[in-house]
C-alpha atoms as a PDB file:
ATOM      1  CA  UNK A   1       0.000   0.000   0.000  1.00  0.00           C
ATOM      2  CA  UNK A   2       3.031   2.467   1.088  1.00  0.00           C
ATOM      3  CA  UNK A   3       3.718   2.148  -2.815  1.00  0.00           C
ATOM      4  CA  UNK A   4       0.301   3.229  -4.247  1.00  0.00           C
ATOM      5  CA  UNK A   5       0.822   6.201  -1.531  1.00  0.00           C
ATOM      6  CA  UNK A   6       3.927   7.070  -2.681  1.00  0.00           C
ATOM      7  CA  UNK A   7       2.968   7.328  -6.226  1.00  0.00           C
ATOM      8  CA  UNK A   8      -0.611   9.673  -5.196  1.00  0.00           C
ATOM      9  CA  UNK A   9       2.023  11.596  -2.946  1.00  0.00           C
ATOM     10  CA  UNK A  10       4.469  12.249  -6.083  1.00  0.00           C
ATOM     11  CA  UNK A  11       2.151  12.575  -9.123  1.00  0.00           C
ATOM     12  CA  UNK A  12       2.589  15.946 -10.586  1.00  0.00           C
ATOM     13  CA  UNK A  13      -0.502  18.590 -10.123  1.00  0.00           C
ATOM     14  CA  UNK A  14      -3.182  17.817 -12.809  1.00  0.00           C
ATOM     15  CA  UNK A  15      -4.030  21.537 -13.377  1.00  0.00           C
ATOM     16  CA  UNK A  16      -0.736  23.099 -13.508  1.00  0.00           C
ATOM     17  CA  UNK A  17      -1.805  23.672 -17.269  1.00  0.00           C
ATOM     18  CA  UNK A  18      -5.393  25.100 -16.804  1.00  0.00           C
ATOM     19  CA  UNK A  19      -3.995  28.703 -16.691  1.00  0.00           C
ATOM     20  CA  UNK A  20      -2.089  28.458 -19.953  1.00  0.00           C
ATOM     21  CA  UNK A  21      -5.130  26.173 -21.882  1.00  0.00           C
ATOM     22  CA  UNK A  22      -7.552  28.605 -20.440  1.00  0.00           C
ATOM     23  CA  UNK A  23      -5.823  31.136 -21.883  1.00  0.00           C
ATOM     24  CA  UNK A  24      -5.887  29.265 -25.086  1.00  0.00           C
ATOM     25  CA  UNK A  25      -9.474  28.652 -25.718  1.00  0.00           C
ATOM     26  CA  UNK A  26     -10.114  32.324 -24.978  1.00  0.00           C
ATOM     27  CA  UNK A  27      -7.544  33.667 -27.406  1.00  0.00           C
ATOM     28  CA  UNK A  28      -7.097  31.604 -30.219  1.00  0.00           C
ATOM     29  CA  UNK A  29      -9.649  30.574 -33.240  1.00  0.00           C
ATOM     30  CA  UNK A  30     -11.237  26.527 -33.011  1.00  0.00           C
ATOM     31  CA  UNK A  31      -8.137  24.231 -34.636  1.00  0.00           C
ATOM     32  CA  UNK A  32      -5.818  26.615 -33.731  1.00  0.00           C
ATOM     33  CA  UNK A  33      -2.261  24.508 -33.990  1.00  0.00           C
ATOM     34  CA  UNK A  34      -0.383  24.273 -30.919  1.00  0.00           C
ATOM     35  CA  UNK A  35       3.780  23.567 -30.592  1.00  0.00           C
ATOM     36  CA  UNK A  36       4.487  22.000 -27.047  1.00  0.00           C
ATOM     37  CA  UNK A  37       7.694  21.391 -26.596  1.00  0.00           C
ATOM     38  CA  UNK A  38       6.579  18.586 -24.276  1.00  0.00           C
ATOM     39  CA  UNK A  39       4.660  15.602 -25.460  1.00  0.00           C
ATOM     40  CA  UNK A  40       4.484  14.273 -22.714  1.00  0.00           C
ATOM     41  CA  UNK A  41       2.505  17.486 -21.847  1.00  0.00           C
ATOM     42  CA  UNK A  42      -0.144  16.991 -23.869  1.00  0.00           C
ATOM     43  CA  UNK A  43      -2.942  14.751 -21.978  1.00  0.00           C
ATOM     44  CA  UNK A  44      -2.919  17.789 -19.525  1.00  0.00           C
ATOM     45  CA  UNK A  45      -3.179  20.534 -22.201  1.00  0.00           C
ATOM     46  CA  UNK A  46      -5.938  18.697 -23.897  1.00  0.00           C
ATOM     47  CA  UNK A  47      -7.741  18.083 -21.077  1.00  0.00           C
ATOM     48  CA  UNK A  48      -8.483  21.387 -20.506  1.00  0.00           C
ATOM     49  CA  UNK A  49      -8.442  22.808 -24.228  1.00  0.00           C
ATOM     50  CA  UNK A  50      -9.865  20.697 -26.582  1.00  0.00           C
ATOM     51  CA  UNK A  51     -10.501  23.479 -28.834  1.00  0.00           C
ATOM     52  CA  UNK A  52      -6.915  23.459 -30.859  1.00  0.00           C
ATOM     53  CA  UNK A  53      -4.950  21.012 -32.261  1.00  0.00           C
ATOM     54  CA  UNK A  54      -1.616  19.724 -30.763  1.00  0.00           C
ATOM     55  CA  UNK A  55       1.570  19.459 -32.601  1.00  0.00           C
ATOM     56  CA  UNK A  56       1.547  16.138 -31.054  1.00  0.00           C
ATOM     57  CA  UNK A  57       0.761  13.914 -28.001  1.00  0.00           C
ATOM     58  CA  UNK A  58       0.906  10.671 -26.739  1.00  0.00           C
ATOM     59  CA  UNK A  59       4.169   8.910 -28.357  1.00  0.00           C
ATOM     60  CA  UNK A  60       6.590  11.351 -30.594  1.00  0.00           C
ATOM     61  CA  UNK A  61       6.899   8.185 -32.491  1.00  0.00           C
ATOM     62  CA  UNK A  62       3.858   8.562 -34.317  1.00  0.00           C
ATOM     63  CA  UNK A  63       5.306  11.971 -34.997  1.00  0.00           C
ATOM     64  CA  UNK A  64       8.134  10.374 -36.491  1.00  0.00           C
ATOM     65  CA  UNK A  65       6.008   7.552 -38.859  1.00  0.00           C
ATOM     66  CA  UNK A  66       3.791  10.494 -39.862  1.00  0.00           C
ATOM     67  CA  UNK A  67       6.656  13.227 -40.595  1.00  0.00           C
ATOM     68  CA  UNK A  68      10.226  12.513 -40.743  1.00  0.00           C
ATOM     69  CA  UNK A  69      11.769  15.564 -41.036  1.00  0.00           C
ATOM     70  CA  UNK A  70       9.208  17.826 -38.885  1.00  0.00           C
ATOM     71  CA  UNK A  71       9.659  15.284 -36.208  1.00  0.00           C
ATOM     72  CA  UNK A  72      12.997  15.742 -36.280  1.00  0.00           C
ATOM     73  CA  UNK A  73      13.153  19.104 -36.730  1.00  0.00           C
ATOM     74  CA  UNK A  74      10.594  19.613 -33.488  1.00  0.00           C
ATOM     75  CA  UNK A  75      12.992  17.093 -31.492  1.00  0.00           C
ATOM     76  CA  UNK A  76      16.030  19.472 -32.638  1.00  0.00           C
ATOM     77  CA  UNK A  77      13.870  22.547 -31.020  1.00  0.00           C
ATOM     78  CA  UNK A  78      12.701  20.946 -28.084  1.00  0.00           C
ATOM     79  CA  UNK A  79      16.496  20.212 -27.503  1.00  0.00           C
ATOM     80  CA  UNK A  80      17.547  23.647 -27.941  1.00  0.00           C
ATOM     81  CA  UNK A  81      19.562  22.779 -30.627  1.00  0.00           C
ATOM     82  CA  UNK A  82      17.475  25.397 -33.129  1.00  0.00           C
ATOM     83  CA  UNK A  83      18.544  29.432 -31.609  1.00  0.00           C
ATOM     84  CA  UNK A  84      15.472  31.220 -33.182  1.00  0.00           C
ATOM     85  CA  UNK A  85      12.738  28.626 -33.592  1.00  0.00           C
ATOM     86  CA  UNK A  86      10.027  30.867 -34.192  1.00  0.00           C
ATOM     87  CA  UNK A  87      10.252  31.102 -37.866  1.00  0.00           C
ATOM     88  CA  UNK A  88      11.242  27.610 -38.564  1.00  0.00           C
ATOM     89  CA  UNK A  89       7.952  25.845 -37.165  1.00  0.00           C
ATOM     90  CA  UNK A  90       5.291  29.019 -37.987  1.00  0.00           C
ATOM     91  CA  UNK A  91       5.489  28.678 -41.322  1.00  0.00           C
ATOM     92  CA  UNK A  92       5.636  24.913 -42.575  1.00  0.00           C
ATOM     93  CA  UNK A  93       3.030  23.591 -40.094  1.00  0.00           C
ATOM     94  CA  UNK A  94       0.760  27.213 -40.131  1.00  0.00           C
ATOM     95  CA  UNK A  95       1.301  27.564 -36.750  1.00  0.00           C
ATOM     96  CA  UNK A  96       0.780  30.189 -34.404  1.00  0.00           C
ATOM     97  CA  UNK A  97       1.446  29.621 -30.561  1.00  0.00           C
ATOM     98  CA  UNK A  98       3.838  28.169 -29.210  1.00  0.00           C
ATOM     99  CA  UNK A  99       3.423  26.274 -25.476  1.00  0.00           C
ATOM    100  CA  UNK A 100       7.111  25.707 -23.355  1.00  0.00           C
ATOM    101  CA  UNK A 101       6.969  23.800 -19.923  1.00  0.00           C
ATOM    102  CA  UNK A 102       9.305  26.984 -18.558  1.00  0.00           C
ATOM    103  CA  UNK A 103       6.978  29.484 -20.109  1.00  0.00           C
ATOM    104  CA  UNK A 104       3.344  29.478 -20.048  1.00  0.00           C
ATOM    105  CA  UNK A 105       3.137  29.907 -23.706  1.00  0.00           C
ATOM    106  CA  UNK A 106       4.440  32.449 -26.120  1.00  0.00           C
ATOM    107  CA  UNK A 107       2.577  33.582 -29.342  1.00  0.00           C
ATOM    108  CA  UNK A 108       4.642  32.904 -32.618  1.00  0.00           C
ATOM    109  CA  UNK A 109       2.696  35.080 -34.950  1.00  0.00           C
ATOM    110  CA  UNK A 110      -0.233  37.389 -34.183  1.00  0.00           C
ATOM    111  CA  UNK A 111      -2.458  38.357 -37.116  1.00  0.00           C
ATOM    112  CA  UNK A 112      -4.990  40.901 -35.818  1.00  0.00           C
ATOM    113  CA  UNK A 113      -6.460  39.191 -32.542  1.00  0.00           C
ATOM    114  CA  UNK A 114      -8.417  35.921 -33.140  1.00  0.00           C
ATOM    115  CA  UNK A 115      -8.739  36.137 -36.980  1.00  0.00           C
END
C-alpha cells in the first residue's frame, strides 16, 4: 500500500496547465495549432483545451512515422539545438502559438487578434 501512496504523494498537479489552456481557448480561433515542446505534456493541455490542435501527443513516435523531417526538426527545437525557432515551425506547419513547460506559452505570430 506504502507504494500506491507514494505514487498519489508524487504525481505531478493535474491543473498546472489550466492557466495556460484557459488562456488558449479564450484567445485563439477553433483548430488553432499548438507547438508543445513537451509531449508528454499533452494529456494535460488537452484536457483542458480541446478546442486546438496539438503538434503532437501521446508517443513522438507517431510523430516520427507520420513526418520525418518535422519530427525531427521539433525534437532538434525541443532540444535547444534550433537558436530562433520561431520562424522555422510558424510557417511549414501554419502555426501560431507556441506552449514551453518553462513558459506558459508564447505567441509565434499574431495576425490581428483571433482572426
Amino acid at each position: 500500500m506504502d507504494d500506491a501512496s507514494d505514487d498519489v504523494r508524487t504525481t505531478r498537479d493535474s491543473s498546472r496547465y489550466r492557466a495556460a489552456a484557459s488562456w488558449l481557448v479564450a484567445n485563439t480561433p477553433v483548430g488553432t495549432r499548438v507547438f508543445a515542446t513537451d509531449w508528454d505534456d499533452f494529456p494535460e493541455l488537452f484536457f483542458w483545451d480541446t478546442n486546438n490542435a496539438y503538434l503532437n501527443g501521446l508517443d513522438p513516435t507517431y510523430m516520427y512515422l507520420e513526418d520525418g523531417p518535422l519530427y525531427l526538426q521539433w525534437r532538434s527545437i525541443t532540444r535547444g539545438r534550433i537558436e530562433m525557432p520561431g520562424a522555422s515551425i510558424r510557417d511549414p506547419v501554419r502555426l501560431r502559438l507556441g506552449l514551453h513547460r518553462h513558459r506558459p506559452w508564447a505567441v509565434l505570430e499574431e495576425r490581428g487578434g483571433r482572426s
